[in-house]
C-alpha atoms as a PDB file:
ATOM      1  CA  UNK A   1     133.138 -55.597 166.254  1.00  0.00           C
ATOM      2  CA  UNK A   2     136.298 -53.465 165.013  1.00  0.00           C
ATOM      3  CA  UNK A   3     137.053 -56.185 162.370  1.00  0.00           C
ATOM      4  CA  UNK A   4     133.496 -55.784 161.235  1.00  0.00           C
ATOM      5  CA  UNK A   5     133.556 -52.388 161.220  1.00  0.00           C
ATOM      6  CA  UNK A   6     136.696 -52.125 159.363  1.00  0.00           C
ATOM      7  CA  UNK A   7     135.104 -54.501 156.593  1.00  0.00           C
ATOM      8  CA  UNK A   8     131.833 -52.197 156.339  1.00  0.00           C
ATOM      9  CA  UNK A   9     132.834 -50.468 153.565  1.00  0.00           C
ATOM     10  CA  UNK A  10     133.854 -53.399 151.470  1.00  0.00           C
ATOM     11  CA  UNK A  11     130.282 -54.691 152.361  1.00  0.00           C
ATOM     12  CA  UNK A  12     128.034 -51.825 151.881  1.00  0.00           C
ATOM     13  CA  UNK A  13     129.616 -51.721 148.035  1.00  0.00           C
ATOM     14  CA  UNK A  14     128.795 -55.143 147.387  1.00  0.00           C
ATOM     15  CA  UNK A  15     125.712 -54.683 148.364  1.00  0.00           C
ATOM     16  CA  UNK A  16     124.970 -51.817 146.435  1.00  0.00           C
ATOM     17  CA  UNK A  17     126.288 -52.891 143.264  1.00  0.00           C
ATOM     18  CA  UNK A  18     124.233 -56.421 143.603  1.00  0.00           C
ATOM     19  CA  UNK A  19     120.983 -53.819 143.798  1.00  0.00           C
ATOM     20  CA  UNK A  20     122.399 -51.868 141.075  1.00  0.00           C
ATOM     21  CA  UNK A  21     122.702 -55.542 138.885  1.00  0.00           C
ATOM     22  CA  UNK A  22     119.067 -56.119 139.696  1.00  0.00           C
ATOM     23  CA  UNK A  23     120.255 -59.117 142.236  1.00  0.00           C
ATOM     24  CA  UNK A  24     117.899 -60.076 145.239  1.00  0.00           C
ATOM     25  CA  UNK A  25     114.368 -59.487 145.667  1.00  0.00           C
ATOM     26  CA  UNK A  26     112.328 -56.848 147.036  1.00  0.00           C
ATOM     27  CA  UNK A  27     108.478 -56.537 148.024  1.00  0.00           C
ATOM     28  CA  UNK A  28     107.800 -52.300 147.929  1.00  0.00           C
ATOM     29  CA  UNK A  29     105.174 -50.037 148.684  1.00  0.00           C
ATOM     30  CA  UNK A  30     105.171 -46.547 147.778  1.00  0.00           C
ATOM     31  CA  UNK A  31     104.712 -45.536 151.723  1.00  0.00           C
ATOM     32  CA  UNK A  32     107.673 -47.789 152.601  1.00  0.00           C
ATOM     33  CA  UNK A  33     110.428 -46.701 150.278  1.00  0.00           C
ATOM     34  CA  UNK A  34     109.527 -42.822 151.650  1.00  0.00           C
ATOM     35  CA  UNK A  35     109.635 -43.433 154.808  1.00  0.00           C
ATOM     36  CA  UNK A  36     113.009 -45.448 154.160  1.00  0.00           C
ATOM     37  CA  UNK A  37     114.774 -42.950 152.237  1.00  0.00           C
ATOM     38  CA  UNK A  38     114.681 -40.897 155.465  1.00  0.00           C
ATOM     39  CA  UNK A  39     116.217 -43.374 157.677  1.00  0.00           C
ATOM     40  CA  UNK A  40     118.477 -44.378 154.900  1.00  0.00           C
ATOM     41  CA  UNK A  41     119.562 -40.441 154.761  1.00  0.00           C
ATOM     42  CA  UNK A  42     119.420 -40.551 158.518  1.00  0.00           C
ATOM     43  CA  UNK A  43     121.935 -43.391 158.731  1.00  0.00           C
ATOM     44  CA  UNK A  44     124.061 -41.644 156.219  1.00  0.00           C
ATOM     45  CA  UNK A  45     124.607 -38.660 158.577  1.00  0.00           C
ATOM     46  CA  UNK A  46     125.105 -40.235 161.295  1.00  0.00           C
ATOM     47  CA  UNK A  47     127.575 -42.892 159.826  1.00  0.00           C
ATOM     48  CA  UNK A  48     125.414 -46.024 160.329  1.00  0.00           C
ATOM     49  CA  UNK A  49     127.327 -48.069 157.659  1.00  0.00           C
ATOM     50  CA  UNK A  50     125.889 -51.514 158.801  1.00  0.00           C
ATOM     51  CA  UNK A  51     121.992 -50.084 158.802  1.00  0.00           C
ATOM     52  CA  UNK A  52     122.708 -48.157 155.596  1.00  0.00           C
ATOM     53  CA  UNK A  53     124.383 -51.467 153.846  1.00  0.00           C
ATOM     54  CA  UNK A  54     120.826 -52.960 154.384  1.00  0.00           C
ATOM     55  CA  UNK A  55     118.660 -50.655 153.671  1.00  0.00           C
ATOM     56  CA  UNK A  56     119.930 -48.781 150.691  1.00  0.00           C
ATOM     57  CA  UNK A  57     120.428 -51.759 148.536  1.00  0.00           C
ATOM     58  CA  UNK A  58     116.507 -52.514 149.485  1.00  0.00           C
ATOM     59  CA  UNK A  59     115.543 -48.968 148.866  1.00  0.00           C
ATOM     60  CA  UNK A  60     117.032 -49.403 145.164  1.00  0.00           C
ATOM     61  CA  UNK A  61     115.699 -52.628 144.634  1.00  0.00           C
ATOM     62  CA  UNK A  62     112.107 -50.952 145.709  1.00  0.00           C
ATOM     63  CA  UNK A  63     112.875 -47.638 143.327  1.00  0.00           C
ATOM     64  CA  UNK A  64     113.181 -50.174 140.161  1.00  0.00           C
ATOM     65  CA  UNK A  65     110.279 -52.163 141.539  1.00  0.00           C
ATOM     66  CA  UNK A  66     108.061 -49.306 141.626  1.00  0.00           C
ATOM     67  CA  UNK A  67     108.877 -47.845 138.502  1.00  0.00           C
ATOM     68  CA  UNK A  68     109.029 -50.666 136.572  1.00  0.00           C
ATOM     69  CA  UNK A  69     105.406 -50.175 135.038  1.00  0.00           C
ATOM     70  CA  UNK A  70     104.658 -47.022 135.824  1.00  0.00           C
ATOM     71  CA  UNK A  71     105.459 -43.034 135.435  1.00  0.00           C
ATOM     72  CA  UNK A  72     105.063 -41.822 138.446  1.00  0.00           C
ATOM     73  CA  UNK A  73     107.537 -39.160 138.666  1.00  0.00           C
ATOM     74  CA  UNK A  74     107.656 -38.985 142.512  1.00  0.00           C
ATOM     75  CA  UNK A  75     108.733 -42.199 142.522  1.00  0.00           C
ATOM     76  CA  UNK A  76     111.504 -41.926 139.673  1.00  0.00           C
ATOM     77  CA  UNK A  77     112.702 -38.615 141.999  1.00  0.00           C
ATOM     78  CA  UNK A  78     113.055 -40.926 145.071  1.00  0.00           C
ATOM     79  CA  UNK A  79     115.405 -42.698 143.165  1.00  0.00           C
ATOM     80  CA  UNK A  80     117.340 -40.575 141.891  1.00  0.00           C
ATOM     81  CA  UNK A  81     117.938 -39.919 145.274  1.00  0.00           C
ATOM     82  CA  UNK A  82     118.745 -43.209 146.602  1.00  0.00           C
ATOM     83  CA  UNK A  83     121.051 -43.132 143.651  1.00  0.00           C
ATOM     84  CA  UNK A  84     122.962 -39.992 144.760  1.00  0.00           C
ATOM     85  CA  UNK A  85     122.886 -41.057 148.385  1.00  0.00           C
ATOM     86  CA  UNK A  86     124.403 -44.414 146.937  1.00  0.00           C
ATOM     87  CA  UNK A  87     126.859 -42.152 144.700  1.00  0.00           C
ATOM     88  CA  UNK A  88     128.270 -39.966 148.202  1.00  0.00           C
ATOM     89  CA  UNK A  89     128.991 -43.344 149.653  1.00  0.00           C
ATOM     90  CA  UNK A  90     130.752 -45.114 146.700  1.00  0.00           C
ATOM     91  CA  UNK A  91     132.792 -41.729 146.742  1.00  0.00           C
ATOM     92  CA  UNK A  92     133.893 -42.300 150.254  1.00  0.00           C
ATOM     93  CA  UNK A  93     134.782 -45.891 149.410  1.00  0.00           C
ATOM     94  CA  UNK A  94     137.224 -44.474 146.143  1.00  0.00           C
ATOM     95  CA  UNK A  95     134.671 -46.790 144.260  1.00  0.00           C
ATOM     96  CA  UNK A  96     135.132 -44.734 141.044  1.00  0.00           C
ATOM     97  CA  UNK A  97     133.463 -47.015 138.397  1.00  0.00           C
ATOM     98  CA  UNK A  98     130.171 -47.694 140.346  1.00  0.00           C
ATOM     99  CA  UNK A  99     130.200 -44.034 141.204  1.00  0.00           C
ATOM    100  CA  UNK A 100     130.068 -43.591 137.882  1.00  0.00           C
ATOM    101  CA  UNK A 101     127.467 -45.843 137.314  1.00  0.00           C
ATOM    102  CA  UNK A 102     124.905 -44.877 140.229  1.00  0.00           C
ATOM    103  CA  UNK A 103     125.543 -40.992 139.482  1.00  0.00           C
ATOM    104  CA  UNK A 104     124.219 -40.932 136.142  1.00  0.00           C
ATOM    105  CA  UNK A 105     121.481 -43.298 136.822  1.00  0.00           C
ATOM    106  CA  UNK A 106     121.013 -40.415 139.335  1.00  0.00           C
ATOM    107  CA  UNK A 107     120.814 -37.940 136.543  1.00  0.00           C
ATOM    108  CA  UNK A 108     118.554 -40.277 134.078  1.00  0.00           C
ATOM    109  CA  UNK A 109     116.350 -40.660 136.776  1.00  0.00           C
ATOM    110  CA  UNK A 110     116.356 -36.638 137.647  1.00  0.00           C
ATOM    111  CA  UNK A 111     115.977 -36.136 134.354  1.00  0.00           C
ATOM    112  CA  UNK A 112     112.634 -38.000 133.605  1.00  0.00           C
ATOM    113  CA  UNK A 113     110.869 -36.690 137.054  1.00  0.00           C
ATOM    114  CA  UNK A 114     111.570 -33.035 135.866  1.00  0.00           C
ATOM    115  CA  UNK A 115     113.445 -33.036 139.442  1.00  0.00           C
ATOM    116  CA  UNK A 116     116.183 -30.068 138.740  1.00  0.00           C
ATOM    117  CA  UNK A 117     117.670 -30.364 141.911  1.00  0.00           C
ATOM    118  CA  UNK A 118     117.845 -34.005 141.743  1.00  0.00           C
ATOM    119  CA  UNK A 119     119.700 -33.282 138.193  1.00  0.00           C
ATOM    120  CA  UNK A 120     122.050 -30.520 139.340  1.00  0.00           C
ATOM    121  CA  UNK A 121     123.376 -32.743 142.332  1.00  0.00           C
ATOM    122  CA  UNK A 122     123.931 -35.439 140.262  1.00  0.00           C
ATOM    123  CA  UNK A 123     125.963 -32.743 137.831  1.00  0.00           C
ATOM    124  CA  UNK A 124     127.806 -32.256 141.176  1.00  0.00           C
ATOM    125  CA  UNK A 125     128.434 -35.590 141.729  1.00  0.00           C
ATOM    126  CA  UNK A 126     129.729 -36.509 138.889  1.00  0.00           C
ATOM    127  CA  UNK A 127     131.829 -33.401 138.516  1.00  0.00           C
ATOM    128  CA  UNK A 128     133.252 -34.958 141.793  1.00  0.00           C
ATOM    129  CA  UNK A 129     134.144 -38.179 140.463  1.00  0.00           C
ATOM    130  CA  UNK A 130     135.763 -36.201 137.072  1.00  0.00           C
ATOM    131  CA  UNK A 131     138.004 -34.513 139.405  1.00  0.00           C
ATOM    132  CA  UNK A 132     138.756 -37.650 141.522  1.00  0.00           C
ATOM    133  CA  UNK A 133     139.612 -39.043 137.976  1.00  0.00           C
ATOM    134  CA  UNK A 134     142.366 -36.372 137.457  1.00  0.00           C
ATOM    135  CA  UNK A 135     139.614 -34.445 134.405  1.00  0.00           C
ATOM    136  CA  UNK A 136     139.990 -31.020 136.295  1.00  0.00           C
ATOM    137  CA  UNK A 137     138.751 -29.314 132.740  1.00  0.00           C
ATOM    138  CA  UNK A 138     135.971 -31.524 132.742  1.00  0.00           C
ATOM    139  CA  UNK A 139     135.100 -31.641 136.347  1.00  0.00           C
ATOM    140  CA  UNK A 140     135.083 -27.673 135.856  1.00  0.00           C
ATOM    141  CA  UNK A 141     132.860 -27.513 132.647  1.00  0.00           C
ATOM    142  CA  UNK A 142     130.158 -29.692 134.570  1.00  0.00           C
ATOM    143  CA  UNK A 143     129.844 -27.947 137.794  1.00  0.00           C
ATOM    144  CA  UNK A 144     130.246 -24.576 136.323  1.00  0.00           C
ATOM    145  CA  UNK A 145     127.536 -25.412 133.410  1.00  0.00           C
ATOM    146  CA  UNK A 146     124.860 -26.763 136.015  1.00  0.00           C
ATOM    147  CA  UNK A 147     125.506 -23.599 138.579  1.00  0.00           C
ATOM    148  CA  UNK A 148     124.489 -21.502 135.267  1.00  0.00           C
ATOM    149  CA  UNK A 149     121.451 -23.427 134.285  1.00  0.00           C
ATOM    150  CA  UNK A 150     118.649 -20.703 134.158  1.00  0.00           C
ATOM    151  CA  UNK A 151     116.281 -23.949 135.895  1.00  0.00           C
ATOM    152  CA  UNK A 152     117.856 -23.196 139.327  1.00  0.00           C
ATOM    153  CA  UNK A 153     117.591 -19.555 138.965  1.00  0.00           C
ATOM    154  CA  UNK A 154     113.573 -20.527 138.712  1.00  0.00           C
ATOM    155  CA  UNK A 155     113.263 -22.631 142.404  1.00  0.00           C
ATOM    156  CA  UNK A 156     114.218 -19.820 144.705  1.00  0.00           C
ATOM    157  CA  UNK A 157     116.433 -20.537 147.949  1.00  0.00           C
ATOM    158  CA  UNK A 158     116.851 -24.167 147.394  1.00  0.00           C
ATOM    159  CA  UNK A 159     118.202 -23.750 143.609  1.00  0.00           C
ATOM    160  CA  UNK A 160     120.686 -21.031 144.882  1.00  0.00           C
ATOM    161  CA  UNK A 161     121.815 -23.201 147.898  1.00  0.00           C
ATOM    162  CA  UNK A 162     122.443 -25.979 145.014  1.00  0.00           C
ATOM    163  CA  UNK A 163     124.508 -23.371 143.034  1.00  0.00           C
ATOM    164  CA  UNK A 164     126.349 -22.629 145.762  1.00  0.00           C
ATOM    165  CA  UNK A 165     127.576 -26.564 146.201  1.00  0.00           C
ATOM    166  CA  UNK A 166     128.356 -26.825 142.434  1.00  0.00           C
ATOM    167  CA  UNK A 167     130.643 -23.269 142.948  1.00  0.00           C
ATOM    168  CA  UNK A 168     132.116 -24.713 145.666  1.00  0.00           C
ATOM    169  CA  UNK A 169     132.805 -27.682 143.605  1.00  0.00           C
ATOM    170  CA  UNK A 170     134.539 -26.075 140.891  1.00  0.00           C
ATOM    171  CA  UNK A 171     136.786 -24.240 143.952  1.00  0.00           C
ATOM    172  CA  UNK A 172     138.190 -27.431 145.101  1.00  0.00           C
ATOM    173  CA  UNK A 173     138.568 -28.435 141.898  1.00  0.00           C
ATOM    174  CA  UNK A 174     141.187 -25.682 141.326  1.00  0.00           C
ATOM    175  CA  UNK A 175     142.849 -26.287 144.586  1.00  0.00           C
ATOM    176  CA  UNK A 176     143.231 -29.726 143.372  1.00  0.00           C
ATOM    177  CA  UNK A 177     144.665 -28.432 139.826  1.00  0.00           C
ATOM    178  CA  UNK A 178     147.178 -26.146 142.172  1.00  0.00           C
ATOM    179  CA  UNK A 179     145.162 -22.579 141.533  1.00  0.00           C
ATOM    180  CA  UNK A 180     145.066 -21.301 144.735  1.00  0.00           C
ATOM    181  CA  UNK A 181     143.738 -17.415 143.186  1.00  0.00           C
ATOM    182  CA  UNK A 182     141.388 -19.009 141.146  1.00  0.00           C
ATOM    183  CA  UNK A 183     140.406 -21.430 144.136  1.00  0.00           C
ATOM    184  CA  UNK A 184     140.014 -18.732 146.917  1.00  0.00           C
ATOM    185  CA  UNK A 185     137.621 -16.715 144.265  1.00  0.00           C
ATOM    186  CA  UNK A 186     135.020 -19.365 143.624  1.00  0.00           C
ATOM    187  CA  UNK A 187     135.026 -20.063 147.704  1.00  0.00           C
ATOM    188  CA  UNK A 188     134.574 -16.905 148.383  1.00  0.00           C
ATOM    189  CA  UNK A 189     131.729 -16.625 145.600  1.00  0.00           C
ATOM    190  CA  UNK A 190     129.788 -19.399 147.274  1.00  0.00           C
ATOM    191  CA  UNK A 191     130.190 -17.940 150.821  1.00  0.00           C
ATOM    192  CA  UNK A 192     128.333 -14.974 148.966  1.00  0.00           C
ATOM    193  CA  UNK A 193     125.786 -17.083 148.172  1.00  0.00           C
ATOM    194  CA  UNK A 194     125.444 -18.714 151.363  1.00  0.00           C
ATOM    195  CA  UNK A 195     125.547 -15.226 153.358  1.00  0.00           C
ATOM    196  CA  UNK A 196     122.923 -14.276 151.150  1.00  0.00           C
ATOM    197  CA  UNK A 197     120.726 -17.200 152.428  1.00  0.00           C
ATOM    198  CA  UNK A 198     120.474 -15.727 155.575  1.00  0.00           C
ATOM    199  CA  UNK A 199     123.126 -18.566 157.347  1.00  0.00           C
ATOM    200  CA  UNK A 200     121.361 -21.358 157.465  1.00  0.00           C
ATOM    201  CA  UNK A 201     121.096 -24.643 156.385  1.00  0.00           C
ATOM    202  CA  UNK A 202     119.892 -25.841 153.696  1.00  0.00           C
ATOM    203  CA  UNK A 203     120.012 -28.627 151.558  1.00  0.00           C
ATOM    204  CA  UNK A 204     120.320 -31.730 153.995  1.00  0.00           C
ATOM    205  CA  UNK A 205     119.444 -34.447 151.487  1.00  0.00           C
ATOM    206  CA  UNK A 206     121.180 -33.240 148.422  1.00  0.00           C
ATOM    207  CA  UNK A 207     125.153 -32.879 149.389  1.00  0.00           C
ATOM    208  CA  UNK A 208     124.898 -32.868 153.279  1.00  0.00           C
ATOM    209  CA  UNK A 209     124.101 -29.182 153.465  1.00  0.00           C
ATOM    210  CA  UNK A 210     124.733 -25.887 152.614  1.00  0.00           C
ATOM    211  CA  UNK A 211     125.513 -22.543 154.775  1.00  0.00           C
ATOM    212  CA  UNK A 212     128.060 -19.941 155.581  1.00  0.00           C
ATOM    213  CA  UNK A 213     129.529 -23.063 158.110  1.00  0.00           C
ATOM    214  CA  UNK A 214     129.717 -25.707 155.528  1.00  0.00           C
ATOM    215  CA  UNK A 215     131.655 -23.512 153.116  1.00  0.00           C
ATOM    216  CA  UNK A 216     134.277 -22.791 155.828  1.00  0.00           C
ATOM    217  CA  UNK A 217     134.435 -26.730 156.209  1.00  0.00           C
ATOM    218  CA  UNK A 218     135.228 -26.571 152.322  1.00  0.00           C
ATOM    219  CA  UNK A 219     137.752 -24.241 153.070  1.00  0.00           C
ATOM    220  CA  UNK A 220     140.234 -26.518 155.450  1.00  0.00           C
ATOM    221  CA  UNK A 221     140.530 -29.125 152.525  1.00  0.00           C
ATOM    222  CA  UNK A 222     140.831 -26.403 149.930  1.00  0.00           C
ATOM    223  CA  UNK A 223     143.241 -24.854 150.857  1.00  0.00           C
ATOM    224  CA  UNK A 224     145.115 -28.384 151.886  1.00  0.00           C
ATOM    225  CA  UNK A 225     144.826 -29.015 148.449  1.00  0.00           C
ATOM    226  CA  UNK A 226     145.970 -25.789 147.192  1.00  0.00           C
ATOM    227  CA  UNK A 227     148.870 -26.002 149.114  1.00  0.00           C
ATOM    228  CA  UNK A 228     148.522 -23.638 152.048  1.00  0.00           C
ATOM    229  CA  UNK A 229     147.908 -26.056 155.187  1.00  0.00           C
ATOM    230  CA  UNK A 230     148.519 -22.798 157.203  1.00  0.00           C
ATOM    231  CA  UNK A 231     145.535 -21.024 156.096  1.00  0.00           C
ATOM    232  CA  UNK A 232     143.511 -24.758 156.453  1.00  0.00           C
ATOM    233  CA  UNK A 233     144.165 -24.382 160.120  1.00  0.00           C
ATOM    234  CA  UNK A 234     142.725 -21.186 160.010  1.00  0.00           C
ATOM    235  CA  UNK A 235     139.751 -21.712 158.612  1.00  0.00           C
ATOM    236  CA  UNK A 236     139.636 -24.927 160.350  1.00  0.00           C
ATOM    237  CA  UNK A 237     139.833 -22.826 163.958  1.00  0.00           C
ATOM    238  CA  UNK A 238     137.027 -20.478 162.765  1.00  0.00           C
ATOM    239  CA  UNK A 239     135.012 -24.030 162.002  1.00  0.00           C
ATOM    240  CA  UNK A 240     132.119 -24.758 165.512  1.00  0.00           C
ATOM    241  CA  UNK A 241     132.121 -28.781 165.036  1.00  0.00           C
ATOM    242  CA  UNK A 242     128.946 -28.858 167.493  1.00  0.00           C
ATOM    243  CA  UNK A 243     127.374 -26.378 165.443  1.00  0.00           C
ATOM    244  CA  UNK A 244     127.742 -28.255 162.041  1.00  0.00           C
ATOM    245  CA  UNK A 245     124.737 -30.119 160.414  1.00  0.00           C
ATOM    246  CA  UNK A 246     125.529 -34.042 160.703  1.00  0.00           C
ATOM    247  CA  UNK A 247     127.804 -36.203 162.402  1.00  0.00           C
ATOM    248  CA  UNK A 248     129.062 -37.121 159.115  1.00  0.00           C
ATOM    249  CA  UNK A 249     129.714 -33.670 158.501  1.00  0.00           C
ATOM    250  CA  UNK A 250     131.942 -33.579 161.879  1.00  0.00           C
ATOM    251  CA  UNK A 251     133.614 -36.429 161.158  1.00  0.00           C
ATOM    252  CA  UNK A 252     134.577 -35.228 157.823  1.00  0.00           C
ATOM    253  CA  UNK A 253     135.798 -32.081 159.268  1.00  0.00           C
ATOM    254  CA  UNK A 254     137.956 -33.876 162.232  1.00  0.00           C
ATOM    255  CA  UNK A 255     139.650 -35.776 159.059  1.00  0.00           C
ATOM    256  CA  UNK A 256     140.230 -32.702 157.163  1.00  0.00           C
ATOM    257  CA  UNK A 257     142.102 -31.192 160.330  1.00  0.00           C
ATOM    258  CA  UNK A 258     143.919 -34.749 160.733  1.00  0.00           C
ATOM    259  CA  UNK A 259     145.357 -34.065 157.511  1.00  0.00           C
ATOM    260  CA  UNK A 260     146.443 -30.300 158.081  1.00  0.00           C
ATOM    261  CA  UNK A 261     148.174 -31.462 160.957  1.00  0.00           C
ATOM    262  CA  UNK A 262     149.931 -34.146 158.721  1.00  0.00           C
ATOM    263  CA  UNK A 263     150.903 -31.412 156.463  1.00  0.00           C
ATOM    264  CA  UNK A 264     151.761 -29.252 159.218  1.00  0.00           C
ATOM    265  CA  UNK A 265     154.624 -32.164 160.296  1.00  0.00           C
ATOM    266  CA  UNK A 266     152.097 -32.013 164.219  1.00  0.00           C
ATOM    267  CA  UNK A 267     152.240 -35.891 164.255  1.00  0.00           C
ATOM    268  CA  UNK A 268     150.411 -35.963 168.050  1.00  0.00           C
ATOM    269  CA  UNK A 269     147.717 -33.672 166.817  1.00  0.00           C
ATOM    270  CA  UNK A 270     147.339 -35.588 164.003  1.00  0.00           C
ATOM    271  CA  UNK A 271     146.930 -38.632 165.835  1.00  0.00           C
ATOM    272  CA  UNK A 272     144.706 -36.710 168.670  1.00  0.00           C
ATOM    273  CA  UNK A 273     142.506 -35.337 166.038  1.00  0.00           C
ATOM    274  CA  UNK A 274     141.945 -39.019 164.513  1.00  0.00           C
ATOM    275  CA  UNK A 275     140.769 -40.470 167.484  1.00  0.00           C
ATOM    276  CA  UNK A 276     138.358 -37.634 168.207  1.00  0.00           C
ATOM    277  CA  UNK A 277     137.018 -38.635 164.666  1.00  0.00           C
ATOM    278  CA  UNK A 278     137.023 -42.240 165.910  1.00  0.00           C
ATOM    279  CA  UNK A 279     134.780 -40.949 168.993  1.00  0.00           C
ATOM    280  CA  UNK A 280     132.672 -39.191 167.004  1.00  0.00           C
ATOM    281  CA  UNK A 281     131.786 -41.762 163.889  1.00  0.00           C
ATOM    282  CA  UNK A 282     134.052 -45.150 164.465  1.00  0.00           C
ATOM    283  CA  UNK A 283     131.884 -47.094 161.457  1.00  0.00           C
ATOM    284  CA  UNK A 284     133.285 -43.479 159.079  1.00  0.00           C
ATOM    285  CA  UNK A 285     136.834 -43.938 160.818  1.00  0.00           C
ATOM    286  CA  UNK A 286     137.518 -47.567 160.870  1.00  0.00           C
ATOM    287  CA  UNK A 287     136.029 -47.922 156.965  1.00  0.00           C
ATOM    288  CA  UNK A 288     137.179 -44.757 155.334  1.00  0.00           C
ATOM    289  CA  UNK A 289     139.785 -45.848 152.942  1.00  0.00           C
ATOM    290  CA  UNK A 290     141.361 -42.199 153.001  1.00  0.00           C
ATOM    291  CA  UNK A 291     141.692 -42.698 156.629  1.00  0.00           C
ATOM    292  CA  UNK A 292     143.093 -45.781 156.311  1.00  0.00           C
ATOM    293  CA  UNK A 293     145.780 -44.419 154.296  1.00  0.00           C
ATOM    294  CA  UNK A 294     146.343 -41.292 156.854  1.00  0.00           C
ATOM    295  CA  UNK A 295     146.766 -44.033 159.413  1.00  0.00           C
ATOM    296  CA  UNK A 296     149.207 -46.542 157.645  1.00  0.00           C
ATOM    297  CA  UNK A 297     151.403 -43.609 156.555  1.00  0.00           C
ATOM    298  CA  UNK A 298     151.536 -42.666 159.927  1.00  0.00           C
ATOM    299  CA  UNK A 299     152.328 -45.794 161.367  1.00  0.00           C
ATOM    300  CA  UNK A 300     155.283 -45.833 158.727  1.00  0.00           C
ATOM    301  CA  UNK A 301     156.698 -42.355 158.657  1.00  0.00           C
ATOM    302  CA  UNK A 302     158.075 -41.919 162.385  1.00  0.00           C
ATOM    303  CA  UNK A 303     157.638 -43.230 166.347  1.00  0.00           C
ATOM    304  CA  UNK A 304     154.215 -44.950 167.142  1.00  0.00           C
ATOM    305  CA  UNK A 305     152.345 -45.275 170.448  1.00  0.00           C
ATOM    306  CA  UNK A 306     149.404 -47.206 171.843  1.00  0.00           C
ATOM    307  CA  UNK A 307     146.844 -45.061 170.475  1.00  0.00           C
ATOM    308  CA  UNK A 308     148.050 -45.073 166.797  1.00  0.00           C
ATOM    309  CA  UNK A 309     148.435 -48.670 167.312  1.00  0.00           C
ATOM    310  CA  UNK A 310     145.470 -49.366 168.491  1.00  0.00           C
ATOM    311  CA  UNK A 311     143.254 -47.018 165.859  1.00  0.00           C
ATOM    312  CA  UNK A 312     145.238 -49.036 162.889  1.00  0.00           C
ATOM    313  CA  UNK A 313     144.241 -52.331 164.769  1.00  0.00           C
ATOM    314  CA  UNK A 314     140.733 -51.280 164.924  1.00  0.00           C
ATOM    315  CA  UNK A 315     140.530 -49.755 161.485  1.00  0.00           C
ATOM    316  CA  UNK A 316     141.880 -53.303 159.792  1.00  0.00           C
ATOM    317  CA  UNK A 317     145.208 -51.149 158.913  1.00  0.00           C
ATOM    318  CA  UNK A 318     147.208 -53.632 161.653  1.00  0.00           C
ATOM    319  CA  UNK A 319     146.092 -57.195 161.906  1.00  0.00           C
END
């Protein structure tokens, strides 16, 4: 099961991009591709790779089904969706080129339903893949434009929880172009946001969230990224995993604080911290390819031991 799980990644893509060619067949009804957009979300947050590489690539082959003769924009919004839930994943899997692909299908799609929050997180998205891409200007210009478009001013909470996201975008963008100053402002600009909100939650299906506790999450890989794993510990011990929205969410933040401890030369914390992320989401852990990486380089930067041994068997890093 390990070797499988190891290999989910590699599957879900190919799965996705033979939906996104058109390849296989699907038999929709408008009732069935709601109801599985929720458990397709569902499996997303709780890391459910092998349910979600079945039922995504069905969900998109349903979306271009439905709207193949018809202009129903609730059904052009649903996928746009599945789209951006498809983007998120090919993200995780460094799959840059279908990213691509899926995220502005995403916006085309957001576009023609009149869905602006649909079209800002696909901005987001594909400001995320411009900055993965090494286009920090552009990545910038995209999230910044789409946080100032007067449509999300006009939707109330949810359209300033979304502008919140895209700020927070642009922040780690900086921290990834080395501007800690300019970093640290735009974080603390959509904690502003978020405090105004009230603190809670919002925004589950479009980014995974938004709230005061999700931008300190932000934080720990900021400021990794900036340079300053000190303050990522920090903000990392201010962070309640219990208390954040998702088990992907968790999972993402137990890799974050793997990698501060990396930085922070705390090899047994780093290895500690990476099998609570194991215990928490083992499909995210054993198919993450940024994991992976964590994991090899740890294997070949000082003394091993059982554990790291066997978490690199299990993630496919060991044979």
């Amino acid at each position: 099961m390990h070797a499988d799980e190891a290999l989910l990644g590699e599957l879900l893509v190919a799965r996705l991009r033979d939906a996104m060619l058109g390849l296989g067949t699907a038999a929709p009804t408008s009732e069935a591709i709601s109801t599985d957009f929720t458990r397709a979300l569902a499996d997303f947050d709780a890391c459910r790779y092998a349910s979600l590489a079945v039922r995504l690539p069905r969900l998109i082959r349903a979306g271009h089904a439905l709207t193949a003769n018809g202009e129903d924009t609730e059904q052009y919004s649903l996928l746009a969706k599945s789209y951006l839930l498809a983007t998120r994943m090919f993200v995780k899997m460094d799959e840059q080129q279908l990213g691509w692909m899926a995220a502005d299908r995403a916006r085309q799609l957001a576009e023609a339903a009149g869905d602006v929050l649909a079209v800002a997180e696909s901005a987001r998205q594909l400001a995320v893949l411009a900055r993965k891409a090494g286009w920090h200007d552009q990545a910038l210009s995209i999230a910044l434009s789409a946080a100032d478009h007067p449509d999300l001013r006009g939707i109330g909470r949810a359209g300033s929880a979304v502008r919140g996201l895209l700020v927070q975008s642009a922040s780690y963008t900086l921290a990834r172009r080395g501007d800690r100053d300019g970093m640290r402002e735009l974080t603390d600009e959509a904690a502003a946001i978020a405090k105004e909100l009230g603190g809670v939650t919002l925004l589950r299906d479009h980014g995974g969230g938004f709230s005061p506790l999700t931008v300190q999450l932000h934080k720990v890989s900021a400021e990794n990224h900036a340079g300053d794993p000190h303050a990522a510990l920090d903000a990392a011990r201010a962070i309640s995993l219990k208390a954040l929205p998702s088990v992907e969410r968790r999972s993402r933040a137990l890799g974050d604080i793997a990698v501060t401890y990396d930085r922070l030369g705390r090899r047994s914390d780093c290895v500690r911290t990476l099998l609570a992320a194991e215990r928490c989401a083992p499909q995210e852990t054993h198919a993450r390819p940024a994991t992976k990486s964590l994991i090899s380089s740890l294997l070949v930067s000082g003394p091993t031991s059982t554990e790291l041994r066997g978490l690199a068997t299990r993630s496919g890093v060991l044979a």
